[in-house]
C-alpha atoms as a PDB file:
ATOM      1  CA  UNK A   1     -20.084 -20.091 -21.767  1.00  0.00           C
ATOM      2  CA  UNK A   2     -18.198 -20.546 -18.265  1.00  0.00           C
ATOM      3  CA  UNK A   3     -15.739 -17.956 -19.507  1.00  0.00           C
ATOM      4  CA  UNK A   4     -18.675 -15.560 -20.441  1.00  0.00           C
ATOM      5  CA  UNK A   5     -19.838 -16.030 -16.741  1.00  0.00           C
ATOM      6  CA  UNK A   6     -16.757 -15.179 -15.336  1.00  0.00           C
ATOM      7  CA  UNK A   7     -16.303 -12.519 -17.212  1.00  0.00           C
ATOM      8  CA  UNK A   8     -19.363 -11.059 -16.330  1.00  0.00           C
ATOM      9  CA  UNK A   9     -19.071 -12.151 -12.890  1.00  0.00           C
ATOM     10  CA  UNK A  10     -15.786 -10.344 -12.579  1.00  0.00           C
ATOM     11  CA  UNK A  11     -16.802  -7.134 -14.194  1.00  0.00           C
ATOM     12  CA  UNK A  12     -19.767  -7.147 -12.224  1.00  0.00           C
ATOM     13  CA  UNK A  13     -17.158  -7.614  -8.757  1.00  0.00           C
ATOM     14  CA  UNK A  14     -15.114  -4.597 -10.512  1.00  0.00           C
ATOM     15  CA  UNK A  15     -17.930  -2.423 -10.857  1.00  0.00           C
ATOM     16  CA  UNK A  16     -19.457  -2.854  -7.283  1.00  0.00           C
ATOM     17  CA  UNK A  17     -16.151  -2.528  -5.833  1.00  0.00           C
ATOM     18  CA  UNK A  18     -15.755   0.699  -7.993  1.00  0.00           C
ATOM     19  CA  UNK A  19     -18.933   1.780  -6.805  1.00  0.00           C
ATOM     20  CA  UNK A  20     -17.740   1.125  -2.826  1.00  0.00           C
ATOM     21  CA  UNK A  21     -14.877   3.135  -3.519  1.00  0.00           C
ATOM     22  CA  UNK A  22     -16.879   5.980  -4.934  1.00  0.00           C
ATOM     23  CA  UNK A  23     -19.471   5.886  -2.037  1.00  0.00           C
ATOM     24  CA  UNK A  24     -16.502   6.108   0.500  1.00  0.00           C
ATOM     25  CA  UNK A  25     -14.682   9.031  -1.108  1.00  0.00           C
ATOM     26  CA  UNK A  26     -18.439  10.701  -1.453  1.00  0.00           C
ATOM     27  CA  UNK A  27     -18.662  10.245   2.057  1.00  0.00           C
ATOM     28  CA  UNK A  28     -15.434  11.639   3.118  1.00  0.00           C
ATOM     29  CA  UNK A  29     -16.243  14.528   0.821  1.00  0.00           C
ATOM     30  CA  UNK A  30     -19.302  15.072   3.199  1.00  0.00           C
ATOM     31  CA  UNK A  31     -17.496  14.667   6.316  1.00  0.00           C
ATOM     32  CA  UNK A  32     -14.593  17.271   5.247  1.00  0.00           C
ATOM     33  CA  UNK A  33     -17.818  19.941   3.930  1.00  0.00           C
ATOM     34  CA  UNK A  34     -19.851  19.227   7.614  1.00  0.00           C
ATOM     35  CA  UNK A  35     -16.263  19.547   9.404  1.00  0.00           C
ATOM     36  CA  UNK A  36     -15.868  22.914   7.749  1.00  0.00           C
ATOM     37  CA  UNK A  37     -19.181  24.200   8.072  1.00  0.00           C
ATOM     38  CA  UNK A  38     -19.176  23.427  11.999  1.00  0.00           C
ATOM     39  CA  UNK A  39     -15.697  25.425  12.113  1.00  0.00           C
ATOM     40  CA  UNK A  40     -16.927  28.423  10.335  1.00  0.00           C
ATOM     41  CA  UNK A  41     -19.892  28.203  12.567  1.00  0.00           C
ATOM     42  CA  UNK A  42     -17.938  28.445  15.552  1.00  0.00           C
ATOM     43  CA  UNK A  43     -15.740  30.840  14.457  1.00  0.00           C
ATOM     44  CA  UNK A  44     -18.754  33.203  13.587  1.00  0.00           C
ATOM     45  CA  UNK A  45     -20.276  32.373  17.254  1.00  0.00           C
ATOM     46  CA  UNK A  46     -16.942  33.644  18.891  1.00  0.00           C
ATOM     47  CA  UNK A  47     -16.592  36.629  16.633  1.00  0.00           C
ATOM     48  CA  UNK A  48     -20.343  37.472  17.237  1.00  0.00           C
ATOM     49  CA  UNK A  49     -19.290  36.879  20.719  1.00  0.00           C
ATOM     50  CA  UNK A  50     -16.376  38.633  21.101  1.00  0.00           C
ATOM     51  CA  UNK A  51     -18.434  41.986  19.110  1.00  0.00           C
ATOM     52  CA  UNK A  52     -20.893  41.904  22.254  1.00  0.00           C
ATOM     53  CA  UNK A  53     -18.381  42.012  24.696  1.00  0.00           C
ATOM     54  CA  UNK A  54     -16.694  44.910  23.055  1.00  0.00           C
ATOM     55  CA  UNK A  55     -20.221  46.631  22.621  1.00  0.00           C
ATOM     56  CA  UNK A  56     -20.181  45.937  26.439  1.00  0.00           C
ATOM     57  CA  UNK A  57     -17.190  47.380  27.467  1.00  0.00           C
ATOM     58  CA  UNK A  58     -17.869  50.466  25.819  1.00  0.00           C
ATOM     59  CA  UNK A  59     -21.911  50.631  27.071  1.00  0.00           C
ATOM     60  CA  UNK A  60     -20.269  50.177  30.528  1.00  0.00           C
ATOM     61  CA  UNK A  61     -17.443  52.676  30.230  1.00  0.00           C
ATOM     62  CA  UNK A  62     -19.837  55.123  29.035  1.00  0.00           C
ATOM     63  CA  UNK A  63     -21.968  55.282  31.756  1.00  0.00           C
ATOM     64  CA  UNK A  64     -19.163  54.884  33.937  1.00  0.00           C
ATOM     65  CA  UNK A  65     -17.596  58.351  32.815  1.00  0.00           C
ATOM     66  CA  UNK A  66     -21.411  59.489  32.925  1.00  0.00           C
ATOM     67  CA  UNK A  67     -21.839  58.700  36.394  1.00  0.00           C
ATOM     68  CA  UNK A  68     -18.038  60.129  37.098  1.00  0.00           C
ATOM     69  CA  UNK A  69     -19.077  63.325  35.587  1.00  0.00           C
ATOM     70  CA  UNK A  70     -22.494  63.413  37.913  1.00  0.00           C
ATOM     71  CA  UNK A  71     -20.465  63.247  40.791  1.00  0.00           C
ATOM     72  CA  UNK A  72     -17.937  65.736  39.902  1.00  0.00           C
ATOM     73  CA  UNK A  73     -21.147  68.257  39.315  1.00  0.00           C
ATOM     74  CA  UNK A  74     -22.803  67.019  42.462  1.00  0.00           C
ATOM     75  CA  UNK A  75     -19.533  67.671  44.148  1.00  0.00           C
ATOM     76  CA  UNK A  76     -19.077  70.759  42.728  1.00  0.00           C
ATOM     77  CA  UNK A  77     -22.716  72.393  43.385  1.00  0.00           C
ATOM     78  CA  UNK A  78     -22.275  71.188  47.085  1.00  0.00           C
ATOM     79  CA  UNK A  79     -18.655  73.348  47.289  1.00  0.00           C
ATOM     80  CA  UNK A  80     -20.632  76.396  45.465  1.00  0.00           C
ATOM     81  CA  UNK A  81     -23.234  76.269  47.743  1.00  0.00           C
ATOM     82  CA  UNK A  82     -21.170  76.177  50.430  1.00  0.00           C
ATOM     83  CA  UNK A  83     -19.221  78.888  49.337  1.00  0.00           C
ATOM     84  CA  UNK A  84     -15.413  76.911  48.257  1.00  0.00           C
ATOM     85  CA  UNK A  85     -15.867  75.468  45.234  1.00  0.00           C
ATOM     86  CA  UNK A  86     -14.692  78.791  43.167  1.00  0.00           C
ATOM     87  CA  UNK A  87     -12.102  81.655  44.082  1.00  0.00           C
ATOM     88  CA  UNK A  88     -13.711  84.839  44.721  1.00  0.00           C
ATOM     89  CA  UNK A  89     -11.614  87.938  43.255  1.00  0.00           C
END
């Protein structure tokens, strides 16, 4: 009966430390999947990040040849008005 014990106390040691192991690699598992997640959330923050700057630039350059273009006319009508802005034949 003492050997039955044992062997049942044994298995019973085997299983639980089977079960420990299992827990630990399911946890690692879960560490690795929140790891990646985080990185792919980051990497979509700098790429959404990086598309507003670009959409920046290219707001600001626009207005900036705009406003370079509003000069040149403003420039322009003052030289017509004053009579040098256009060769006279």
């Amino acid at each position: 009966m003492a050997s039955n014990q044992f062997n049942a106390g044994e298995s019973h040691g085997q299983a639980q430390a089977n079960t420990e192991q299992w827990m630990d690699s399911a946890k690692g598992m879960a560490n690795t999947a929140v790891d990646k997640a985080e990185n792919a959330a980051q990497r979509a923050s700098e790429t959404a990040d990086q598309q507003n700057t670009d959409q920046n630039a290219g707001f600001l350059q626009q207005k900036g040849e705009q406003m370079m273009h509003m000069a040149q006319g403003a420039i322009d009508g003052v030289k017509n008005s004053l009579g040098i802005g256009s060769e006279k034949k």
